[in-house]
Protein backbone atom coordinates (compact mmCIF):
# COMPACT_ATOMS: atom_id res chain seq x y z
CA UNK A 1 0.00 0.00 0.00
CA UNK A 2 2.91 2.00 0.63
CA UNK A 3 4.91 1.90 -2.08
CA UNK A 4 1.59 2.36 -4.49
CA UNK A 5 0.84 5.95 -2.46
CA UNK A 6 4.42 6.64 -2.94
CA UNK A 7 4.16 5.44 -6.87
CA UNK A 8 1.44 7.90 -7.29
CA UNK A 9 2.92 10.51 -5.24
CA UNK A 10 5.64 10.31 -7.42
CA UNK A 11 3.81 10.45 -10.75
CA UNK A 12 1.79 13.25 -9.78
CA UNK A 13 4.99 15.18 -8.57
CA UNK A 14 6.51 14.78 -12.06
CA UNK A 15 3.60 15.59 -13.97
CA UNK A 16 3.08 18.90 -11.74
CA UNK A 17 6.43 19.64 -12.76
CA UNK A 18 6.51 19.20 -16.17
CA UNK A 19 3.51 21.17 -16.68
CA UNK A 20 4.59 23.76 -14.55
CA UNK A 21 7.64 23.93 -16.47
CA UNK A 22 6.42 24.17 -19.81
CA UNK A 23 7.95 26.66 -21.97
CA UNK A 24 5.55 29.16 -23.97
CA UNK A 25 5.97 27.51 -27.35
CA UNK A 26 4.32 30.57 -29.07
CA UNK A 27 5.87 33.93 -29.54
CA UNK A 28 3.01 36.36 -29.76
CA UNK A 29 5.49 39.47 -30.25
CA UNK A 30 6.31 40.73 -33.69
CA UNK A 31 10.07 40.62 -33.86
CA UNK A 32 10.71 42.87 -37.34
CA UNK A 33 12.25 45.93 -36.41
CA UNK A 34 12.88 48.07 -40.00
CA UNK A 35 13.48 51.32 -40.42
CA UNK A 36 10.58 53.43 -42.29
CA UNK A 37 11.55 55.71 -45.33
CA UNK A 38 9.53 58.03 -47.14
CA UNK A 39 10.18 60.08 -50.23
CA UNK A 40 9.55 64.25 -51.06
CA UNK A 41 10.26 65.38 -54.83
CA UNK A 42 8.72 67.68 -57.91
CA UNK A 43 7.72 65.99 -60.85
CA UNK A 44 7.46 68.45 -63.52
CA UNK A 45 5.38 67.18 -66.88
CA UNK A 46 5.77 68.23 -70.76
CA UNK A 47 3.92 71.69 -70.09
CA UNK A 48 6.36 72.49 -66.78
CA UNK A 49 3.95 71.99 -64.68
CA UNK A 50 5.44 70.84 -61.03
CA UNK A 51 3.57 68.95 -58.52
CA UNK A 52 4.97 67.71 -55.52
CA UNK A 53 4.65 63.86 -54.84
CA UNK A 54 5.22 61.77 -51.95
CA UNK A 55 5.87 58.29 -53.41
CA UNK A 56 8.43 56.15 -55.36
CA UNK A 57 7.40 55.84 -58.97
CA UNK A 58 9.66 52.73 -59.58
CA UNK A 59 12.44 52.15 -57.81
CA UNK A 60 14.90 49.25 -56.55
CA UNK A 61 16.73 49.07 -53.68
CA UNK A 62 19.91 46.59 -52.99
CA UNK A 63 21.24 45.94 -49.48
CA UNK A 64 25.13 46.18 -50.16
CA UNK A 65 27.78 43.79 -48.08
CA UNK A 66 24.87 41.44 -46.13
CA UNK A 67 22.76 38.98 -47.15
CA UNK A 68 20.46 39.28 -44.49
CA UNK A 69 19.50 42.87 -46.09
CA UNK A 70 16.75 42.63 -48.87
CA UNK A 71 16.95 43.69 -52.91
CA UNK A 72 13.61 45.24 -53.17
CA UNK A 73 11.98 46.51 -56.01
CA UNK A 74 8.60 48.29 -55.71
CA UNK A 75 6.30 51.19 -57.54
CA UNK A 76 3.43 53.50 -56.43
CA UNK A 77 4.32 53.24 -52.48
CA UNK A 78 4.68 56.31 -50.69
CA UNK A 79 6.83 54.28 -47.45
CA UNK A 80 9.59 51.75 -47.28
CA UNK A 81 10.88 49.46 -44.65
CA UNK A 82 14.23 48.69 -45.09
CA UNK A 83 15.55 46.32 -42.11
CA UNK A 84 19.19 47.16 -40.18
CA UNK A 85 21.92 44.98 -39.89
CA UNK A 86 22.16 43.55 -36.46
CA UNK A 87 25.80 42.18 -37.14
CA UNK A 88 27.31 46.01 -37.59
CA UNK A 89 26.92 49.20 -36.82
CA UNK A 90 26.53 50.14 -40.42
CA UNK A 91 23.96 49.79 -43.42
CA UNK A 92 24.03 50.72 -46.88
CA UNK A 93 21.41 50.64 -49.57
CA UNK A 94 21.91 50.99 -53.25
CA UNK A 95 18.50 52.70 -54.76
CA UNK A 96 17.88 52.72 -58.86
CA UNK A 97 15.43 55.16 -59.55
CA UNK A 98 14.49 56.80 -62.99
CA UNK A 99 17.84 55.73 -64.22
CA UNK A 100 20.14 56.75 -62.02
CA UNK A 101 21.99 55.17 -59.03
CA UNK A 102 22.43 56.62 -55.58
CA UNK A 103 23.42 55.37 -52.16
CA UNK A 104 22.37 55.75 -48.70
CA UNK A 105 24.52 54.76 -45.42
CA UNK A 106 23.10 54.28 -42.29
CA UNK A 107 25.32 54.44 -38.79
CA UNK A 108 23.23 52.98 -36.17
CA UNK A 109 23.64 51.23 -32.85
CA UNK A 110 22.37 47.79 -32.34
CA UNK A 111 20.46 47.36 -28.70
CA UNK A 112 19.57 43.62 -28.29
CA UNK A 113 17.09 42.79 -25.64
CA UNK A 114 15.39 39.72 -24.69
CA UNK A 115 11.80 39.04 -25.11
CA UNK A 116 11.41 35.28 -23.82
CA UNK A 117 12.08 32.12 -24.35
CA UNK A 118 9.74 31.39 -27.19
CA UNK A 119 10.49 34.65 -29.14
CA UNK A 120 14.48 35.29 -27.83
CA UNK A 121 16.07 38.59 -28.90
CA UNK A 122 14.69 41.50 -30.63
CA UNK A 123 17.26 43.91 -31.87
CA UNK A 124 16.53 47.68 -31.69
CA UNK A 125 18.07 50.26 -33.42
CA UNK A 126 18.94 53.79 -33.11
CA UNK A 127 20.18 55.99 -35.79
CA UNK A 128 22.90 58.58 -35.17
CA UNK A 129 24.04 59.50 -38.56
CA UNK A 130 22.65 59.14 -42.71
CA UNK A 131 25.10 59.91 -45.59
CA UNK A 132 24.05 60.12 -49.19
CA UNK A 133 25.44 60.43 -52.44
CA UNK A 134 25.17 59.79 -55.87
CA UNK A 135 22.47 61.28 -58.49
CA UNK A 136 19.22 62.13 -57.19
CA UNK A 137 19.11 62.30 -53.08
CA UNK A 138 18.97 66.11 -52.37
CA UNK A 139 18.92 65.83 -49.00
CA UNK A 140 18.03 63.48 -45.96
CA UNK A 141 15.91 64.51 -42.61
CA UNK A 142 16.05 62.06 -39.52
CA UNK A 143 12.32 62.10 -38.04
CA UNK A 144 12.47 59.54 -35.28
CA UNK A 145 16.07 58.50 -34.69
CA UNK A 146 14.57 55.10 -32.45
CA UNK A 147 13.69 51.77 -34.93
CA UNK A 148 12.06 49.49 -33.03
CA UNK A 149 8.91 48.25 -34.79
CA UNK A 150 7.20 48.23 -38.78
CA UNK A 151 4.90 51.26 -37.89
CA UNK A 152 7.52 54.49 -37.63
CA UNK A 153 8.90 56.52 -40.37
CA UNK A 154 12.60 57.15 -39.17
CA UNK A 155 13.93 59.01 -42.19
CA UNK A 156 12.57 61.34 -45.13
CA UNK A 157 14.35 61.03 -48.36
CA UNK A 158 14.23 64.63 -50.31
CA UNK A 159 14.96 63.40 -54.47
CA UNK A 160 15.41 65.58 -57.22
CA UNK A 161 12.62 65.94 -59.82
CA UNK A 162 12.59 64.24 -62.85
C-alpha cells in the first residue's frame, strides 16, 4: 500500500512539474524591427507643370555587403521598410530610380534585448548618422532616430525631380 501511495505521489509530482515547467511555445510578439523611409520630390510634366509627390514611382533598392538585407523593387508606395543589420553598426542601400543610381549609409547602434524564451532577442536600433550620395538624393531629414517596430517613419528622403 505504501509503495503504491508513494508510486502515485511520485507520478503526480513529475507531472506537476513538467507542466509547470512548460515553456511558452508561441511567440506572440512581432520581432521585425525596419526602419521606415519616405520620399519628397517635384515631378514636372511636358507643359512644366510641377507637382509635388510623396511616393516612389519605380524604384529598386539593394542591401550592399549582407545577405540578411533585402533587394527590393517596388512602384506606387509612398513608405519603405528597409531592415538594419544587427551584425554592424553600419547599413548601406543601393536605390535605382528613374535611371540613375544613388546610395544611402546608415550608422546605427544595435540594442539587443530579450523578449522570452519562445520569441528570444529583438534587436533595436537607433540611428545617429545618414550619408548620401550619388544622383538624385537632395537631402536626408532624420524624423524619429529610435527603430524598433514596422509602424515608424525614421527618415525622409528629399529626391530631385525628374
Amino acid at each position: 500500500m505504501r509503495l503504491r501511495y508513494f508510486t502515485y505521489s511520485l507520478v503526480l509530482l513529475i507531472g506537476l512539474s513538467a507542466w509547470s515547467c512548460r515553456p511558452d511555445t508561441v511567440c506572440r510578439q512581432d520581432l521585425e524591427a525596419a526602419m521606415g523611409m519616405t520620399v519628397q520630390w517635384t515631378s514636372i510634366d511636358t507643359a512644366g507643370v510641377e507637382t509635388n509627390m510623396s511616393q516612389w514611382d519605380s524604384v529598386q533598392i539593394w542591401g550592399i555587403e549582407c545577405d540578411t538585407v533585402p533587394s527590393i523593387e517596388v512602384k506606387n508606395q509612398s513608405k519603405l521598410w528597409l531592415p538594419l543589420r544587427v551584425d554592424t553598426a553600419v547599413t548601406t542601400y543601393q536605390i535605382h530610380w528613374h535611371e540613375q543610381l544613388d546610395f544611402i549609409t546608415i550608422h546605427h547602434t544595435n540594442d539587443r534585448q530579450f523578449i522570452s524564451n519562445a520569441c528570444g532577442c529583438m534587436v533595436y536600433h537607433t540611428i545617429d548618422t545618414v550619408l548620401f550620395g550619388g544622383a538624385f538624393i537632395d537631402s536626408v531629414e532624420v524624423l524619429n532616430t529610435i527603430v524598433s517596430g514596422t509602424t515608424e517613419e525614421n527618415i525622409l528622403l528629399y529626391l530631385r525631380g525628374n
